[in-house]
Protein backbone atom coordinates (compact mmCIF):
# COMPACT_ATOMS: atom_id res chain seq x y z
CA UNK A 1 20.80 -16.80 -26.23
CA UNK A 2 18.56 -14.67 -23.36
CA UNK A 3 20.15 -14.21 -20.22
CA UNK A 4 17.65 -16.32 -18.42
CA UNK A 5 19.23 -14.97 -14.60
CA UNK A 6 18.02 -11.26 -15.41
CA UNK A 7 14.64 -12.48 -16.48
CA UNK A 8 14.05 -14.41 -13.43
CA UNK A 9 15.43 -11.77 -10.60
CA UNK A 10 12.90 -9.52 -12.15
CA UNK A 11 10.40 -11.77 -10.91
CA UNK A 12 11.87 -13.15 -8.08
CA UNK A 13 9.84 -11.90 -4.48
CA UNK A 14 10.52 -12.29 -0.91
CA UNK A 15 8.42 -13.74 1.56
CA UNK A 16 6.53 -10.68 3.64
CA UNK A 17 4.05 -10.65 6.43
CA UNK A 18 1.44 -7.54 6.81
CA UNK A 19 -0.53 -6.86 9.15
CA UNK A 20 -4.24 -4.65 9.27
CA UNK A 21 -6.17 -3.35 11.74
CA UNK A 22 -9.68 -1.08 12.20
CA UNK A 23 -12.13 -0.21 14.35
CA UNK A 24 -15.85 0.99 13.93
CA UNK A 25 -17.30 3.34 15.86
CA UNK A 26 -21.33 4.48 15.81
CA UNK A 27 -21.92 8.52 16.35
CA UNK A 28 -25.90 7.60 15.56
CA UNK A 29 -27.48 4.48 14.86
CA UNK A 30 -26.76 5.80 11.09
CA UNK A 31 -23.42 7.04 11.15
CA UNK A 32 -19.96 5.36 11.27
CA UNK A 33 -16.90 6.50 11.39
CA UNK A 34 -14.18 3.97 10.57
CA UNK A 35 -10.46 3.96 11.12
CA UNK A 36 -7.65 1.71 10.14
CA UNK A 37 -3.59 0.99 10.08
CA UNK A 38 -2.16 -1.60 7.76
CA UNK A 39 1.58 -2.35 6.47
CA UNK A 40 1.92 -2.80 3.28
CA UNK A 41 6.25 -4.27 3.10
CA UNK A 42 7.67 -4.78 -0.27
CA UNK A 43 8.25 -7.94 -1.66
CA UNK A 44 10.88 -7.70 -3.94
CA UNK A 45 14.20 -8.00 -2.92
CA UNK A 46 15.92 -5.25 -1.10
CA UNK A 47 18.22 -3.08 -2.98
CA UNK A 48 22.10 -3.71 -3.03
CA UNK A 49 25.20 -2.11 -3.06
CA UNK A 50 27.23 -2.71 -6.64
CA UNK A 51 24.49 -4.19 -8.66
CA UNK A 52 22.47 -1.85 -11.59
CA UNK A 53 18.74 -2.07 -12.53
CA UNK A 54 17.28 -3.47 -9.23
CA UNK A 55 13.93 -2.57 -8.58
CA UNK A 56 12.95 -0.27 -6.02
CA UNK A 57 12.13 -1.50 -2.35
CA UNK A 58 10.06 0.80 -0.42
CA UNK A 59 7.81 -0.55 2.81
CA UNK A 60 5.01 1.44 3.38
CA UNK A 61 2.93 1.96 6.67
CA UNK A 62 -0.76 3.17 5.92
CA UNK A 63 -3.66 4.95 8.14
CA UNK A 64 -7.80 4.88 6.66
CA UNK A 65 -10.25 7.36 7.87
CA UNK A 66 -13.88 7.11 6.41
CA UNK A 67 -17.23 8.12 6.99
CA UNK A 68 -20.61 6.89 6.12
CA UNK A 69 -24.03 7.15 6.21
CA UNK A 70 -26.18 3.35 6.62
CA UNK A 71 -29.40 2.46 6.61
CA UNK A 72 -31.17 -1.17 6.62
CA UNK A 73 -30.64 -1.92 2.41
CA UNK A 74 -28.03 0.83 1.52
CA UNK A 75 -24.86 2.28 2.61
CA UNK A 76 -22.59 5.25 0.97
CA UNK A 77 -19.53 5.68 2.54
CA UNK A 78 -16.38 8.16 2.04
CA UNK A 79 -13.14 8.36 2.99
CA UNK A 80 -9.09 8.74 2.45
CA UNK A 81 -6.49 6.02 2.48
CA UNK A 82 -2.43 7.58 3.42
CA UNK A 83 0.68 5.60 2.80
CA UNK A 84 3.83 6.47 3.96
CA UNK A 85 6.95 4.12 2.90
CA UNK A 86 10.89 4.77 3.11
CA UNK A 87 13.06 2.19 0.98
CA UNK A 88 15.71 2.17 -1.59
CA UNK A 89 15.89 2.56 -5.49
CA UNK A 90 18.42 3.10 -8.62
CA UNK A 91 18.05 4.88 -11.40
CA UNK A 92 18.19 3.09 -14.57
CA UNK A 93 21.20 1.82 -15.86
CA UNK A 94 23.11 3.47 -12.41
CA UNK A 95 24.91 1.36 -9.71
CA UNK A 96 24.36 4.62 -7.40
CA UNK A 97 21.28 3.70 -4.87
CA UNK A 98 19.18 6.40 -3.52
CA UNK A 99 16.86 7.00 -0.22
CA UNK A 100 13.20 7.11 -1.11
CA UNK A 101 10.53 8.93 0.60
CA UNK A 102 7.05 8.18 -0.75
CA UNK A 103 3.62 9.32 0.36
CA UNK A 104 0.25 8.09 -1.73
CA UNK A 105 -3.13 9.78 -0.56
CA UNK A 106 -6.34 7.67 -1.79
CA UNK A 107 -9.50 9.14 -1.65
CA UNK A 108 -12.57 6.51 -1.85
CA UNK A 109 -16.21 6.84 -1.95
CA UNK A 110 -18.79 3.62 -2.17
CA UNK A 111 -22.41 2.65 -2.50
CA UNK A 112 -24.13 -0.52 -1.87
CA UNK A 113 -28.03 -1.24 -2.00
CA UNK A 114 -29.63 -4.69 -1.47
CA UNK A 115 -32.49 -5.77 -2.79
């Protein structure tokens, strides 16, 4: 017999609203520069006290700077993405719950051409 109740808290999620924002700003008629903040909350459930092998809950906040270079069929554009989150996680197997710090740097390029 499978413990059913582990199987489905591992899948279980919480409701979550995020929100994103940006703006776009022309140097030259060719060149934007684009900047953005976004949340990015956790779904799963938050972590608690006497319970083992929860996942980890950490909400992130997140900032975009890019760059580009546009013309009437193409575009390339260039950037990095930073997330910063604080939450709560276990170690495996441990009922001890730690403080989490995270940070996650993305860095993006992209090229589009119509024809």
């Amino acid at each position: 017999i499978h413990n059913t109740s582990a199987i489905s808290d591992s899948y279980h999620r919480d409701a979550v609203t995020n929100f994103a924002t940006g703006t776009e700003y022309y140097i030259t008629t060719s060149i934007p520069i684009r900047a953005g903040f976004f949340t990015n909350y956790d779904a799963r459930p938050e972590v608690q006290a006497g319970k083992a092998g929860q996942a980890d809950h950490i909400d992130y906040m997140g900032y975009s700077l890019f760059g580009g270079w546009v013309q009437p069929n193409s575009q390339v554009a260039g950037g990095v993405i930073l997330q910063t989150g604080e939450g709560k996680a276990q170690k495996t197997g441990d009922t001890n719950i730690q403080t989490v710090e995270a940070l996650s740097y993305t860095f993006a390029i992209s090229a589009t051409h119509s024809f």
